[in-house]
Protein backbone atom coordinates (compact mmCIF):
# COMPACT_ATOMS: atom_id res chain seq x y z
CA UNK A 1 -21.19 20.39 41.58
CA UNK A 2 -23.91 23.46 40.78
CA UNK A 3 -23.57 25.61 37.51
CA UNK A 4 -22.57 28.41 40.16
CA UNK A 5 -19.52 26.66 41.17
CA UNK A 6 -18.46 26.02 37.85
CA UNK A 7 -18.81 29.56 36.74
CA UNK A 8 -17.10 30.78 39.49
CA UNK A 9 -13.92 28.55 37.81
CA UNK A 10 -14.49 29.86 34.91
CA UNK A 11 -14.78 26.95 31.57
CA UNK A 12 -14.34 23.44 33.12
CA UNK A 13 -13.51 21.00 30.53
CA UNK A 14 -11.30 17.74 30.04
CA UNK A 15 -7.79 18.40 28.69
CA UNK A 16 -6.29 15.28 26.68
CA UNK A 17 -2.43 15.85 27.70
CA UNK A 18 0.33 14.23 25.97
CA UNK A 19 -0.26 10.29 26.40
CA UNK A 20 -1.04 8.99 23.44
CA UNK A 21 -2.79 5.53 25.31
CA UNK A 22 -4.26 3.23 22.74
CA UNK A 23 -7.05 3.95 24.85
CA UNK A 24 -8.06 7.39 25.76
CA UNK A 25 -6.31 10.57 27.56
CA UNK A 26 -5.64 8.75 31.17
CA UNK A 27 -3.09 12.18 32.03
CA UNK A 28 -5.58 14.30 33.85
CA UNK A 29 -4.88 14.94 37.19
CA UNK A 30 -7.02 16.94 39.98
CA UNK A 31 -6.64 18.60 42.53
CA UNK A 32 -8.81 21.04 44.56
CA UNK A 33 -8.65 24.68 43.79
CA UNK A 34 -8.69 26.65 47.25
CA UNK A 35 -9.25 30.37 46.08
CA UNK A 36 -12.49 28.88 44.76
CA UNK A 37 -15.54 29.59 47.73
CA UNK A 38 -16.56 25.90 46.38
CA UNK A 39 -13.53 24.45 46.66
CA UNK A 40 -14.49 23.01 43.71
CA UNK A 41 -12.37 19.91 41.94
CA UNK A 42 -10.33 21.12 39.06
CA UNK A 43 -8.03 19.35 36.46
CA UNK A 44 -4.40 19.94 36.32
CA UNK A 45 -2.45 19.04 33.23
CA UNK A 46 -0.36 15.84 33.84
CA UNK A 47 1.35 14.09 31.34
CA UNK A 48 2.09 10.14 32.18
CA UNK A 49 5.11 9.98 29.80
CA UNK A 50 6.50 7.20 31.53
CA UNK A 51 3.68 5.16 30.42
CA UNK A 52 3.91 5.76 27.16
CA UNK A 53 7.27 4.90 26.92
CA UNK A 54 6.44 1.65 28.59
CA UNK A 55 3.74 0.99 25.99
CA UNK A 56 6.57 0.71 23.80
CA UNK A 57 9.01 -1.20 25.71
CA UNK A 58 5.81 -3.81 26.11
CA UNK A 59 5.70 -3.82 22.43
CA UNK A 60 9.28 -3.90 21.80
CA UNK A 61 9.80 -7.18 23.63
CA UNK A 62 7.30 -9.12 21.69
CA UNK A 63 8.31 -7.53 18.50
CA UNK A 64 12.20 -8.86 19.82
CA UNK A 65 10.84 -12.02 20.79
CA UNK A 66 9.48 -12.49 17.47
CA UNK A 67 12.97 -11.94 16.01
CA UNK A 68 14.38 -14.63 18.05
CA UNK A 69 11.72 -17.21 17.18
CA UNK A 70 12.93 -16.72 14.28
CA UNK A 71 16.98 -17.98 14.64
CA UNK A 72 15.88 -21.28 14.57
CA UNK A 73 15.29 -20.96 10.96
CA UNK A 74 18.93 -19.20 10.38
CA UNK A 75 20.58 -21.88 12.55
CA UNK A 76 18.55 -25.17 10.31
CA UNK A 77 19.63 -23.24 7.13
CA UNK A 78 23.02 -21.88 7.53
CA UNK A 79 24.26 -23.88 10.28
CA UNK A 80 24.88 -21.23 12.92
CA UNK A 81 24.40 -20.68 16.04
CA UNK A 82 22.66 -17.40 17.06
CA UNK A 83 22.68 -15.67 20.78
CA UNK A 84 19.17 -15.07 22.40
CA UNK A 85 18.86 -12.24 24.92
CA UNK A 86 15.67 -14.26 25.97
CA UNK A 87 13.16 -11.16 25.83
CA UNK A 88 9.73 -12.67 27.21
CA UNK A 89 7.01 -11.74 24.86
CA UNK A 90 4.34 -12.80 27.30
CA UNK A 91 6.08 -10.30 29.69
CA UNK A 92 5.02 -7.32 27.00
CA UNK A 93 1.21 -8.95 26.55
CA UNK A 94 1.03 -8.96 30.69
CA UNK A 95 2.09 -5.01 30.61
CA UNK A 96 -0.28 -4.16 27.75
CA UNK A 97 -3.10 -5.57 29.85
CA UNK A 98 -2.35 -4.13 32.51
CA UNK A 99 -2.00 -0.78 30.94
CA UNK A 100 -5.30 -1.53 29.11
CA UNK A 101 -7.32 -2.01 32.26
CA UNK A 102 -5.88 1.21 33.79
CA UNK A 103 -6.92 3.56 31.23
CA UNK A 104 -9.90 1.56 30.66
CA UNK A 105 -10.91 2.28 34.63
CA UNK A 106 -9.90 5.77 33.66
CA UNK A 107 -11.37 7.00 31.18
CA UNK A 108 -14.52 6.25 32.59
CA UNK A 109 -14.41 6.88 36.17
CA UNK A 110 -17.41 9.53 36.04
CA UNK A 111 -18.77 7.67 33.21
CA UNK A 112 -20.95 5.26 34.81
CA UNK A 113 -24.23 5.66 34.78
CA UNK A 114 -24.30 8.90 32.76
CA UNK A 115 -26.55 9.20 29.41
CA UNK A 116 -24.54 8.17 25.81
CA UNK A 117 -21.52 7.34 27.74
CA UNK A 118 -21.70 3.29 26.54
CA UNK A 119 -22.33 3.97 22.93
CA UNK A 120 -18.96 6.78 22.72
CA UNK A 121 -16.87 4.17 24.83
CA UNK A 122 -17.19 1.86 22.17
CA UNK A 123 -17.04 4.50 19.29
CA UNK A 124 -13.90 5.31 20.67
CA UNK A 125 -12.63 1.38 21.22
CA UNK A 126 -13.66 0.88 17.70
CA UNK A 127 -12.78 3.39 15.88
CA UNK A 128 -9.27 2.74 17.93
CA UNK A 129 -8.78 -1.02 17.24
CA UNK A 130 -10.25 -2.02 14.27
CA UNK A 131 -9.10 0.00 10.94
CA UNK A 132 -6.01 -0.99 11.16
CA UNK A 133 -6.15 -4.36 12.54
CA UNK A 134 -8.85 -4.81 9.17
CA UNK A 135 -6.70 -3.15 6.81
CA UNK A 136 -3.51 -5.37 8.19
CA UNK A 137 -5.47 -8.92 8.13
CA UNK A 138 -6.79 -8.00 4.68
CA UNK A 139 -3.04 -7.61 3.79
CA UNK A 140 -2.01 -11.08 5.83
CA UNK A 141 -4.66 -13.05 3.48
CA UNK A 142 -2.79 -11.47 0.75
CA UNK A 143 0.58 -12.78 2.20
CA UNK A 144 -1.03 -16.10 2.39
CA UNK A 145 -2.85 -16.57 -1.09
CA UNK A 146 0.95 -14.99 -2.46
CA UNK A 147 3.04 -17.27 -0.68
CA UNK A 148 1.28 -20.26 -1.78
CA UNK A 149 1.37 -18.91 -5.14
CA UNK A 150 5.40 -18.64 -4.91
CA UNK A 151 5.48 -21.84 -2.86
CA UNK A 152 5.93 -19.96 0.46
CA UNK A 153 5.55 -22.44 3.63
CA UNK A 154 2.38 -20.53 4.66
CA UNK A 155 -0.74 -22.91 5.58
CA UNK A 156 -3.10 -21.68 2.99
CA UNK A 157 -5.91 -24.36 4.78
CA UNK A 158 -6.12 -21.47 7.16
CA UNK A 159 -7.35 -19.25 4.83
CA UNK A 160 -11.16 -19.60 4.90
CA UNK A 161 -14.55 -17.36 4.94
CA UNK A 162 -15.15 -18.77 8.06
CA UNK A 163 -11.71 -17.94 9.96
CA UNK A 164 -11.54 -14.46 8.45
CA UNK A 165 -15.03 -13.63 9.59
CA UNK A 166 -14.28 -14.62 13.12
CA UNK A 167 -10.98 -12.52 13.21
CA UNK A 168 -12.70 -9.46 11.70
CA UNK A 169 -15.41 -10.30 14.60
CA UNK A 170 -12.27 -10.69 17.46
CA UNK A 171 -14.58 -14.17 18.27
CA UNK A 172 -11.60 -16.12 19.51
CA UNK A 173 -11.40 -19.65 18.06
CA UNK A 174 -9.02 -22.57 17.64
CA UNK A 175 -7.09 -23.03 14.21
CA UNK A 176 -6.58 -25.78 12.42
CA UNK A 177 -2.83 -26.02 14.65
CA UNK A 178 -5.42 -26.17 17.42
CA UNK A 179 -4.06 -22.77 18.52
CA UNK A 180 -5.50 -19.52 19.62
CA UNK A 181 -4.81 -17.31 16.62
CA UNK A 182 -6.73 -15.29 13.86
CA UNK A 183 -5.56 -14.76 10.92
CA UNK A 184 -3.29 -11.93 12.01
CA UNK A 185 -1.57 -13.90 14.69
CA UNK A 186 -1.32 -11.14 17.20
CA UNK A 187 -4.71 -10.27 16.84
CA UNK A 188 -5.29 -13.24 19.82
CA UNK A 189 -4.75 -10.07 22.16
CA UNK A 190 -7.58 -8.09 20.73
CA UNK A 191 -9.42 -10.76 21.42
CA UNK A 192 -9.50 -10.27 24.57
CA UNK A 193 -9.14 -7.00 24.46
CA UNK A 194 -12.57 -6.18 23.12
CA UNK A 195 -14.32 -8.83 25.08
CA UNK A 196 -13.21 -6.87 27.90
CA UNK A 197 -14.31 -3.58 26.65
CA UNK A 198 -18.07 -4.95 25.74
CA UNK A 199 -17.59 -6.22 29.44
CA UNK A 200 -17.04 -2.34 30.58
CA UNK A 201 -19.32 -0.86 28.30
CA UNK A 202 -22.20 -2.56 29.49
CA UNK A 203 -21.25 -1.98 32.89
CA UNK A 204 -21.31 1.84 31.86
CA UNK A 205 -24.70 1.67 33.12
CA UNK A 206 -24.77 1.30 36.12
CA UNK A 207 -23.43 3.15 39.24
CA UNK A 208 -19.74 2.96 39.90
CA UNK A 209 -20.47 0.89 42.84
CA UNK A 210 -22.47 -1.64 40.72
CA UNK A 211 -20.40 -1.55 37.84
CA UNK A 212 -17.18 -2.56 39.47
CA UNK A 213 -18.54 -5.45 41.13
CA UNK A 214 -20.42 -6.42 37.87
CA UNK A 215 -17.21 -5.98 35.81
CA UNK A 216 -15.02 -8.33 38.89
CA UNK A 217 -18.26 -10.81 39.07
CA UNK A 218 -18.37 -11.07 35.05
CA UNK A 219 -14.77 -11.94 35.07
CA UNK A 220 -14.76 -14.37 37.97
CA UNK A 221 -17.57 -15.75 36.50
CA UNK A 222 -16.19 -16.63 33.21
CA UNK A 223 -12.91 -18.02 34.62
CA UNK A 224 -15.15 -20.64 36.83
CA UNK A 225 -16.49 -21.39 33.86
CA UNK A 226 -13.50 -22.02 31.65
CA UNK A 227 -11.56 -23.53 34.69
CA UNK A 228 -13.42 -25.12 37.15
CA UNK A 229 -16.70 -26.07 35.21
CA UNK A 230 -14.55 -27.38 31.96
CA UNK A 231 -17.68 -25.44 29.80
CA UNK A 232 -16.60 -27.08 26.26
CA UNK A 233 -16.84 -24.05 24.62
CA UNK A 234 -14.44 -22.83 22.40
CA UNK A 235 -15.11 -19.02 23.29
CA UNK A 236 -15.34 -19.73 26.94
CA UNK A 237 -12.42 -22.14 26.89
CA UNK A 238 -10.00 -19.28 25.26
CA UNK A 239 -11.76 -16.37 27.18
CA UNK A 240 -11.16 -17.74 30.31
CA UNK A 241 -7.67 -17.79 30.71
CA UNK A 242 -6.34 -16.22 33.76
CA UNK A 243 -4.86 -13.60 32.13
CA UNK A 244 -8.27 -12.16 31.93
CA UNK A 245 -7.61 -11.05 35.74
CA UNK A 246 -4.46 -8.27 34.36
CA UNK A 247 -7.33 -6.12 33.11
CA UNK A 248 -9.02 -5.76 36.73
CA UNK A 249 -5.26 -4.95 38.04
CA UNK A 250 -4.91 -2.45 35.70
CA UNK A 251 -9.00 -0.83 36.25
CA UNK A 252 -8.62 -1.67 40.41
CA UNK A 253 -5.22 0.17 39.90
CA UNK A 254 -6.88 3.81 38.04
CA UNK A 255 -9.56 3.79 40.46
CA UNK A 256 -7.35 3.95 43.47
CA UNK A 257 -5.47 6.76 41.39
CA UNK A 258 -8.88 8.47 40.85
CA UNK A 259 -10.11 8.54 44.08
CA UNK A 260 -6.34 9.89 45.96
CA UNK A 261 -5.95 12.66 43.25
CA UNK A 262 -9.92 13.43 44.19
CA UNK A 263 -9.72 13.64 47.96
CA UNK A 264 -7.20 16.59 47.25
CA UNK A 265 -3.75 14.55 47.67
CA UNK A 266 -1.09 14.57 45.12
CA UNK A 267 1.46 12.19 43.46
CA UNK A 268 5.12 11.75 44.66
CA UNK A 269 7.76 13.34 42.52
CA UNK A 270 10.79 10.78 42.23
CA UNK A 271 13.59 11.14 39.37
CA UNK A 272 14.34 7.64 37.76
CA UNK A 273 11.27 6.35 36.74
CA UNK A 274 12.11 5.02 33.14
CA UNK A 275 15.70 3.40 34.74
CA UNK A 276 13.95 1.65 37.25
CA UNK A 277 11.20 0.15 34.52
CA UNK A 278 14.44 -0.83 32.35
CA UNK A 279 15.84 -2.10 35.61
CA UNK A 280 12.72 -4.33 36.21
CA UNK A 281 12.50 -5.66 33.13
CA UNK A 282 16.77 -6.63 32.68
CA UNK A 283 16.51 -8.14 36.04
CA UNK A 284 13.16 -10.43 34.72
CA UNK A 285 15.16 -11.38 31.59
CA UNK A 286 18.18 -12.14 33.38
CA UNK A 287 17.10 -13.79 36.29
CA UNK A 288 13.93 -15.45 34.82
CA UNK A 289 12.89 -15.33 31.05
CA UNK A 290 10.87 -17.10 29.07
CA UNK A 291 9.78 -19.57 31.59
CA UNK A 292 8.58 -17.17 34.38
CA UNK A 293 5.20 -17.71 36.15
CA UNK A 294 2.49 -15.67 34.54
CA UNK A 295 1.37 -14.92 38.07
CA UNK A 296 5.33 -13.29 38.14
CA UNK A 297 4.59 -11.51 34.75
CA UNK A 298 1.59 -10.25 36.05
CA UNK A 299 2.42 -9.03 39.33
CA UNK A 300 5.95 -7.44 36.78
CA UNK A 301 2.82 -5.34 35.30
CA UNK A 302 1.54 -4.18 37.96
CA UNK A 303 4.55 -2.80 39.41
CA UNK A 304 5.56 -1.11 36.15
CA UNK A 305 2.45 0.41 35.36
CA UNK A 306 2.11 1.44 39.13
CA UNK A 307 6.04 3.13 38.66
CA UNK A 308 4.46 5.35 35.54
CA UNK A 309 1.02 6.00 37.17
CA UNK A 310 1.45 6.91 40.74
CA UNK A 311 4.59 8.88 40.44
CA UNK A 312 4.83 12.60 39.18
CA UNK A 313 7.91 12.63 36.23
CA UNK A 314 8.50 15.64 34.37
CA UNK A 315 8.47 16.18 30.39
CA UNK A 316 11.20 14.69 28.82
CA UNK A 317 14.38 16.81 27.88
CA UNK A 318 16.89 14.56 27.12
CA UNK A 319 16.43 13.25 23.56
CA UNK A 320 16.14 9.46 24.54
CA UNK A 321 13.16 9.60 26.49
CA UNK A 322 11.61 12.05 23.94
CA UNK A 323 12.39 9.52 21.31
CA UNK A 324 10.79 6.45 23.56
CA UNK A 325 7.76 8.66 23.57
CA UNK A 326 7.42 9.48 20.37
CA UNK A 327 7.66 5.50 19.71
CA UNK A 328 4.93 5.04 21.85
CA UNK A 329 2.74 6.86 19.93
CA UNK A 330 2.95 4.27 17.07
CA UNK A 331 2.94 0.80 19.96
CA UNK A 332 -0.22 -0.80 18.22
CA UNK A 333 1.29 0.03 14.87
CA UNK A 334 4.51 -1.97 15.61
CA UNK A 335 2.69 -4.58 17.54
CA UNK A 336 0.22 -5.71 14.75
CA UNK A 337 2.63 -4.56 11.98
CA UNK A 338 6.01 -6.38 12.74
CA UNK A 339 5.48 -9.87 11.82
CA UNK A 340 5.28 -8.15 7.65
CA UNK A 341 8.40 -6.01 8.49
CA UNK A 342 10.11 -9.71 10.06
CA UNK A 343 8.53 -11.26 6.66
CA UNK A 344 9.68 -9.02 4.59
CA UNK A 345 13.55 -8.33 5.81
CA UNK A 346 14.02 -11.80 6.17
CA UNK A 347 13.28 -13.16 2.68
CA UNK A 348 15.29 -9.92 1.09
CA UNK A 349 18.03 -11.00 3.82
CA UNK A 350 18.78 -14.07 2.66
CA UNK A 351 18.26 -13.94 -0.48
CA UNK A 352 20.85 -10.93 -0.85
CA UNK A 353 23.45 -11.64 1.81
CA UNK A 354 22.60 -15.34 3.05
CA UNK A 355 24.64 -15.91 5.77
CA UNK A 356 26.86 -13.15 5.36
CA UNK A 357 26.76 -10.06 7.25
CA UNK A 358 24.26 -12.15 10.27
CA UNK A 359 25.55 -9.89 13.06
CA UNK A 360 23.78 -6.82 11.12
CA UNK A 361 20.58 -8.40 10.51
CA UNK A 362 18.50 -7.93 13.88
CA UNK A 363 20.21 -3.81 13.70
CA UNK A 364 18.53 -3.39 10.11
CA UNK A 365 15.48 -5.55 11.30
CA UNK A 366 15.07 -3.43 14.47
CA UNK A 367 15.19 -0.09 11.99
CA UNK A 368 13.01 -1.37 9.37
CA UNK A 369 9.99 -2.17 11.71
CA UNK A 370 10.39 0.87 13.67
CA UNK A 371 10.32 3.17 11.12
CA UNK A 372 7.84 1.20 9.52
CA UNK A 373 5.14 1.23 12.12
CA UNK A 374 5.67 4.66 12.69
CA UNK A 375 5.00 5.28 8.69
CA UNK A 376 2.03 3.16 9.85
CA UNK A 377 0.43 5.27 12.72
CA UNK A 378 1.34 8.46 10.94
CA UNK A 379 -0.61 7.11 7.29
CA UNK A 380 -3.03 4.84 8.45
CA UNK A 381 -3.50 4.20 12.11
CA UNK A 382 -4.02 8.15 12.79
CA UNK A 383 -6.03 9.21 9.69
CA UNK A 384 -8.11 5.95 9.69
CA UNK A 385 -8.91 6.54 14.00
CA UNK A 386 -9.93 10.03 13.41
CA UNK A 387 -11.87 9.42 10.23
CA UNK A 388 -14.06 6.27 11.94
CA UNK A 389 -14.58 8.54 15.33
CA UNK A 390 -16.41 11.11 13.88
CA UNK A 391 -18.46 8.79 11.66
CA UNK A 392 -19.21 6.83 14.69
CA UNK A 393 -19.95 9.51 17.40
């Protein structure tokens, strides 16, 4: 596009809208301004709030799951038995990819191949993901060396230089349970997480062309290796899980976005978006839970994320869905910060009110965490993302 076209819009400039993606500003939407002789491509201010309301719901169902992994210890103990709903943690893990690789595909749709664009991708992943994931496995290795201390049930052999060093480093490895977990258990997700964004950053540059077929090829590549060639790797073994594959749903899925809102076209407008996500996801519980096919969960994500991307929905009035949002402004607070609030609650639960008073636990649980993680974004997600941008850019 010349300088003279731009002029003749007057100032032409990105406008971050109201998602709050752990990720970047994916609510820009364009459309083609006829009164301009260039007919030049402008942006239109579109907020997806239906995705960042499902950011939370993803985040809500492991944080739920958590809680119910957790009745097995109330039912040894006190002898009860406890109802499950059956909310599929996985489920929220498959969505979060998904949503990842959408705004990851994004956010840098005219990115590739541009000068500086690769080193402020990853300022903006870093600065992002890692002060508070730091700052909360700092605090885990303080719940560990305290429990033993107090004579907690905590494995303190997993507290070593080596297996903090790889968690601070998201290098996946196997712990001494022969599981896939740092020391900040969720933190497996980051894992791949930033693999996946070193994966797109170095793609960043090439041509768009190039760099999607270098992103699917790195991918495919690494699976083979993993799945078909057995590579006894410990890195490759854990990187190569098919769930690897969400991601390129998620990137396939913004480009497709991209290039309809380009040509000129715009987005359907259809009431009912967040009831037919909450729809989705009661009929997966209900009808399949815990033991669905991750092909099922992924394909779940897809059609979720799809519901919040390629349909128009208008700002939230009512006060629910303005609450949901808000809540998804602090979804990687409560993901990496719930297992302290579930920690926490439940050693002051029973040692206060035992058994007694069960059916109000998982209310005051729910609360607790919540408001916790949103005390979290507000104090030290926000501050600490804003602070480590600027240093880094």
């Amino acid at each position: 596009m010349s300088q003279k076209c731009l002029g003749g819009l007057g100032e032409f400039r990105l406008v971050c809208c109201g998602l709050r993606t752990d990720l970047g500003c994916p609510g820009l939407h364009y459309s083609k301004n006829l009164a301009s002789p260039c007919a030049a491509v402008t942006p239109v201010r579109e907020k997806l709030f239906s995705l960042q309301i499902l950011r939370f719901l993803a985040a809500f169902m492991v944080f739920f799951s958590h809680i119910e992994d957790r009745y097995e210890n109330w039912e040894q103990k006190y002898h009860l038995v406890v109802p499950r709903l059956g909310l599929d943690g996985q489920l929220g893990v498959d969505i979060f990819f998904v949503i990842s690789g959408f705004v990851m595909g994004y956010v840098t749709f005219d990115k590739f191949g541009t000068m500086g664009a690769s080193r402020k991708f990853i300022a903006d992943r870093v600065s992002k993901v890692v002060p508070l994931y730091w700052a909360l496995t700092l605090l885990q290795c303080a719940v560990f060396i305290a429990s033993s201390h107090l004579g907690g049930h905590l494995n303190l052999e997993r507290l070593n230089l080596g297996e903090l060093l790889k968690s601070l480093s998201f290098i996946p490895y196997f712990n001494v349970e022969g599981k896939h977990r740092p020391l900040l258990g969720q933190g497996w997700t980051l894992d791949f997480e930033m693999a996946f964004y070193a994966v797109v950053a170095a793609s960043l540059f090439l041509r768009r062309s190039w760099a999607i077929a270098a992103i699917t090829g790195t991918f495919v590549l690494v699976w083979f290796l993993g799945n078909v060639l057995r590579v006894p790797i410990d890195v490759v073994r854990i990187w190569s899980s098919p769930i690897i594959f969400e991601f390129l749903l998620g990137f396939y899925l913004a480009f497709g976005r991209s290039l309809w809102l380009r040509s000129g076209r715009t987005l359907p407008s259809i009431p009912g978006v967040t009831i037919a996500i909450i729809a989705i996801i009661a009929g997966h519980i209900l009808f399949l839970g815990r033991g669905a096919s991750p092909w099922i969960n992924a394909l779940v994500g897809l059609v979720t994320v799809s519901l919040c991307v390629l349909i128009r929905n208008p700002p939230p009035k009512d006060i629910a869905r303005r609450t949901l949002v808000r809540l998804g402004d602090s979804s990687y607070s409560l993901y990496l910060s719930h297992n302290m609030a579930l920690l926490a609650v439940g050693v002051l639960w029973r040692g206060i009110f035992g058994a007694a008073a069960i059916w109000a636990y998982v209310p005051v649980m729910i609360v607790t965490a919540l408001a916790g993680a949103h005390m979290c974004y507000l104090m030290v997600e926000r501050p600490s993302t804003k602070w480590l941008r600027g240093v880094l850019r």
